[in-house]
C-alpha atoms as a PDB file:
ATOM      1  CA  UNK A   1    -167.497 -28.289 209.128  1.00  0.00           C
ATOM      2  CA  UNK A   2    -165.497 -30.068 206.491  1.00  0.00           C
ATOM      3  CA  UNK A   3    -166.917 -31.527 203.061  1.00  0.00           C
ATOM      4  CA  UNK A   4    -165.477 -34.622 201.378  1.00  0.00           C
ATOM      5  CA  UNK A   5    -166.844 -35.940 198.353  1.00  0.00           C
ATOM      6  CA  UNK A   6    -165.808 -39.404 197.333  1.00  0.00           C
ATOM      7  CA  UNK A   7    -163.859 -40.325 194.810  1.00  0.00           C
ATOM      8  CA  UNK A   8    -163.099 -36.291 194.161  1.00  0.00           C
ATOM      9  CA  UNK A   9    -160.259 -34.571 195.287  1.00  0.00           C
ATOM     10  CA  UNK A  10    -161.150 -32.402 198.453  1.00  0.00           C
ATOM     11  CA  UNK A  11    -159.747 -29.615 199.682  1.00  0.00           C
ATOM     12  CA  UNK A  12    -159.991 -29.190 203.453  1.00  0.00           C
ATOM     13  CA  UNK A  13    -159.879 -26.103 205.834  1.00  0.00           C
ATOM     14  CA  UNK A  14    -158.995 -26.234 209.292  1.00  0.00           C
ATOM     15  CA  UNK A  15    -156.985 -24.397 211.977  1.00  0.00           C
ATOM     16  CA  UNK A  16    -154.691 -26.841 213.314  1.00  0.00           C
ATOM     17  CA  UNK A  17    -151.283 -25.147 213.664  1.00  0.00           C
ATOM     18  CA  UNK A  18    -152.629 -22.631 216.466  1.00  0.00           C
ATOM     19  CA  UNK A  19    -152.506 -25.173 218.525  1.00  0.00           C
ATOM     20  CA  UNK A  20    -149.587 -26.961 217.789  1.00  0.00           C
ATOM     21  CA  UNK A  21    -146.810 -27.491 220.640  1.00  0.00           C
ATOM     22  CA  UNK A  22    -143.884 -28.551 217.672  1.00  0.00           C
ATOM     23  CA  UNK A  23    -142.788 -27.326 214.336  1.00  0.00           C
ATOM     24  CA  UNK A  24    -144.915 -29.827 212.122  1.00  0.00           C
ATOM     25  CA  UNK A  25    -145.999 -30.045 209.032  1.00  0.00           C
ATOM     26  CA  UNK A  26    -147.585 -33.665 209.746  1.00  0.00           C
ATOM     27  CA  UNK A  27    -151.388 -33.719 211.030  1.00  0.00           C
ATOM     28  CA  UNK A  28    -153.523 -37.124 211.713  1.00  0.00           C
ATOM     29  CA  UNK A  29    -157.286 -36.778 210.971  1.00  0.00           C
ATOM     30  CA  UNK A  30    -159.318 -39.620 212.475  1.00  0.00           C
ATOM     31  CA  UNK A  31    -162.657 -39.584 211.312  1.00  0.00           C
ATOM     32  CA  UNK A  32    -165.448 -41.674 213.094  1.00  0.00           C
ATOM     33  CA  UNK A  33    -168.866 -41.811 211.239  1.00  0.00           C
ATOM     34  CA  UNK A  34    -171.563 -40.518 214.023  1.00  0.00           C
ATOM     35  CA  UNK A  35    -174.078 -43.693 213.644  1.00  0.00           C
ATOM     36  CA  UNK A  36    -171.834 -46.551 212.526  1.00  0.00           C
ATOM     37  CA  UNK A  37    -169.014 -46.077 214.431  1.00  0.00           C
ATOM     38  CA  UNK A  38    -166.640 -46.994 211.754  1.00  0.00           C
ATOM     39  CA  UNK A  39    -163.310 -44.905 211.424  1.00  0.00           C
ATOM     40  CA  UNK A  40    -161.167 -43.420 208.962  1.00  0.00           C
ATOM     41  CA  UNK A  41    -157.497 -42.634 209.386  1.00  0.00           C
ATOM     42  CA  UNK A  42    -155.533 -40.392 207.208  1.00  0.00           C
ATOM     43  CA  UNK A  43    -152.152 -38.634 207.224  1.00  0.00           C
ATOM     44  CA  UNK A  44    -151.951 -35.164 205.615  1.00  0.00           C
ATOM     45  CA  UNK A  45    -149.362 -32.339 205.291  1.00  0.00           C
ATOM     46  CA  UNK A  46    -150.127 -28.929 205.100  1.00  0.00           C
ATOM     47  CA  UNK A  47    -150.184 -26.776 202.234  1.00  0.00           C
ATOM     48  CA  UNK A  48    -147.168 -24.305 202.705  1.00  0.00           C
ATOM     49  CA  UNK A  49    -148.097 -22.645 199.972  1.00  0.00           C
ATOM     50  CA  UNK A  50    -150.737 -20.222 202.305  1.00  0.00           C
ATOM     51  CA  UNK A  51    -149.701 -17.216 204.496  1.00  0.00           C
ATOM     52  CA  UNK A  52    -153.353 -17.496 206.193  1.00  0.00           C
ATOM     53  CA  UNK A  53    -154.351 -18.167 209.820  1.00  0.00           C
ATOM     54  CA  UNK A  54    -155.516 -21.494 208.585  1.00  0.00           C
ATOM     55  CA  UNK A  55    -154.227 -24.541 206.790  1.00  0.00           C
ATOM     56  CA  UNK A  56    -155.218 -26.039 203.852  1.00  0.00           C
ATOM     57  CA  UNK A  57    -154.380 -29.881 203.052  1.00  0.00           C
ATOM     58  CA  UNK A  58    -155.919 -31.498 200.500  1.00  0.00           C
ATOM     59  CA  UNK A  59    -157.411 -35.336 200.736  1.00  0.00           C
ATOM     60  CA  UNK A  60    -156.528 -36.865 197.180  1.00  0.00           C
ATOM     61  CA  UNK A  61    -159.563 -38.897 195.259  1.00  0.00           C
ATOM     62  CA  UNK A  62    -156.887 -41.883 194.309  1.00  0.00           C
ATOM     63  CA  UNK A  63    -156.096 -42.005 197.792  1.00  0.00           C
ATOM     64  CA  UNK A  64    -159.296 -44.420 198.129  1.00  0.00           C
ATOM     65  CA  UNK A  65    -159.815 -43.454 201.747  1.00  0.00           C
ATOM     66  CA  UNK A  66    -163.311 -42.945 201.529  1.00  0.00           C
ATOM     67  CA  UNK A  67    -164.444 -44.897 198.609  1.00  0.00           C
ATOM     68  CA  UNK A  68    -166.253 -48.084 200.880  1.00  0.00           C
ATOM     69  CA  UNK A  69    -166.867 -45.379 203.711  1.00  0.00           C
ATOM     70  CA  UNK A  70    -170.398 -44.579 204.760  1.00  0.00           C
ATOM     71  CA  UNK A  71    -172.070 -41.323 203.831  1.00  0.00           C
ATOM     72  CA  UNK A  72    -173.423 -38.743 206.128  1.00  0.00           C
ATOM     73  CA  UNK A  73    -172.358 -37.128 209.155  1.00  0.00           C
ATOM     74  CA  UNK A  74    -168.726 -37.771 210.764  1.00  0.00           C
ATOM     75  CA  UNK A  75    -166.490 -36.182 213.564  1.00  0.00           C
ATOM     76  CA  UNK A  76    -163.239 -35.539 213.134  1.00  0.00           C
ATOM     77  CA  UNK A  77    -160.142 -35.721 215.646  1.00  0.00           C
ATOM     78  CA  UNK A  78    -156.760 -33.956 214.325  1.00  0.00           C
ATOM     79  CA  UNK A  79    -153.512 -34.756 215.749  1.00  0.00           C
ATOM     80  CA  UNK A  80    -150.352 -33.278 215.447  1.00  0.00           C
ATOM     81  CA  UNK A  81    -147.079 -35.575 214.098  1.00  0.00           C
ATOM     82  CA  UNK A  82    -143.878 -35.048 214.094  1.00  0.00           C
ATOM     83  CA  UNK A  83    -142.141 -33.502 211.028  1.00  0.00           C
ATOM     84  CA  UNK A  84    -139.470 -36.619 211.266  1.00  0.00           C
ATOM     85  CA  UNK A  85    -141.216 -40.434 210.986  1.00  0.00           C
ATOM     86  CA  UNK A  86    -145.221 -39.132 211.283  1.00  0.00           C
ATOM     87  CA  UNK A  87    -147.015 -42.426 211.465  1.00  0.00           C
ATOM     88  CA  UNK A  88    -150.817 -43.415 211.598  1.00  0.00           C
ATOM     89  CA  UNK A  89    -150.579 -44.381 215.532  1.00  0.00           C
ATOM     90  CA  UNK A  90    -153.243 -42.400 216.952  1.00  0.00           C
ATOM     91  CA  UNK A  91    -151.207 -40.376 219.631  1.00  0.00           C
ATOM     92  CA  UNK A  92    -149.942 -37.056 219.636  1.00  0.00           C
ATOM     93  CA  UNK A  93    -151.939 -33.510 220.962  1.00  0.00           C
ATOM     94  CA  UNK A  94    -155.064 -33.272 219.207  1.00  0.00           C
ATOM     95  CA  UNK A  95    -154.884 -29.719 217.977  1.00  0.00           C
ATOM     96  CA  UNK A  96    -158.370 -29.937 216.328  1.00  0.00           C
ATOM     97  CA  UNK A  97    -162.004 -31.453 216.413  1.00  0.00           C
ATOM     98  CA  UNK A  98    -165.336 -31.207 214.390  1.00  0.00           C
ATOM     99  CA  UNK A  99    -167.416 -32.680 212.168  1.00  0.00           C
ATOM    100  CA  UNK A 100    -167.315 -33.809 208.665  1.00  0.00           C
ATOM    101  CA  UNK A 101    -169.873 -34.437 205.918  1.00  0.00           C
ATOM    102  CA  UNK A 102    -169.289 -37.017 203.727  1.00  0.00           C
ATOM    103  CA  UNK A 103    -171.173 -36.872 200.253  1.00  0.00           C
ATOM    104  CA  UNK A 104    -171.818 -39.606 197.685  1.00  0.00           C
ATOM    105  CA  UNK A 105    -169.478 -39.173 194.004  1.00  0.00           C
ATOM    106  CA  UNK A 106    -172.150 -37.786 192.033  1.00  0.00           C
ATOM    107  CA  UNK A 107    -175.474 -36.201 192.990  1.00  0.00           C
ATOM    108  CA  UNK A 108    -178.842 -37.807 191.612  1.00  0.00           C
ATOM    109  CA  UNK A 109    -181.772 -35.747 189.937  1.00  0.00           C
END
């Protein structure tokens, strides 16, 4: 399961590339909150920095993605892009699906 936090920087963990059909570094998450219905749609590149079996990208907190977004439970469809002109177009193999928390900026006592 990934974690974002709004307005934070989040690092997320996934395992995309196994399952890629072309060289890209280019992946589409589409998230869709569980209960609202309401979607979020973000481009990220890998970190190339990692020889792991997994990728790392990481979602940026002035990005603003999130900020107006609903809390609570999400899924998640990734999509490979191609390394030349990735766009937001939701097309392209999905390499990866789950589920994503989303958590409010700052926990109350």
């Amino acid at each position: 399961m990934l974690h974002i936090t709004k307005l934070a920087n989040s690092v997320l963990y996934y395992t995309a590339t196994e399952n890629t059909t072309i060289d890209t570094d280019y992946f589409l998450f589409i998230f869709e909150h569980r209960a609202t219905l309401e979607k979020v749609i973000v481009l990220l590149s890998k970190d190339n920095s990692t020889e792991d079996r997994f990728d790392v990208s990481t979602i940026e907190a002035d990005n603003h993605e999130f900020d107006n977004a609903t809390e609570g439970l999400w899924k998640y469809t990734i999509r490979q892009k191609p390394a030349v002109n990735p766009d937001t177009t939701e097309t392209g193999l999905i390499v990866e699906t789950g589920y994503m928390m989303l958590h409010p900026s700052a926990e109350f006592e």
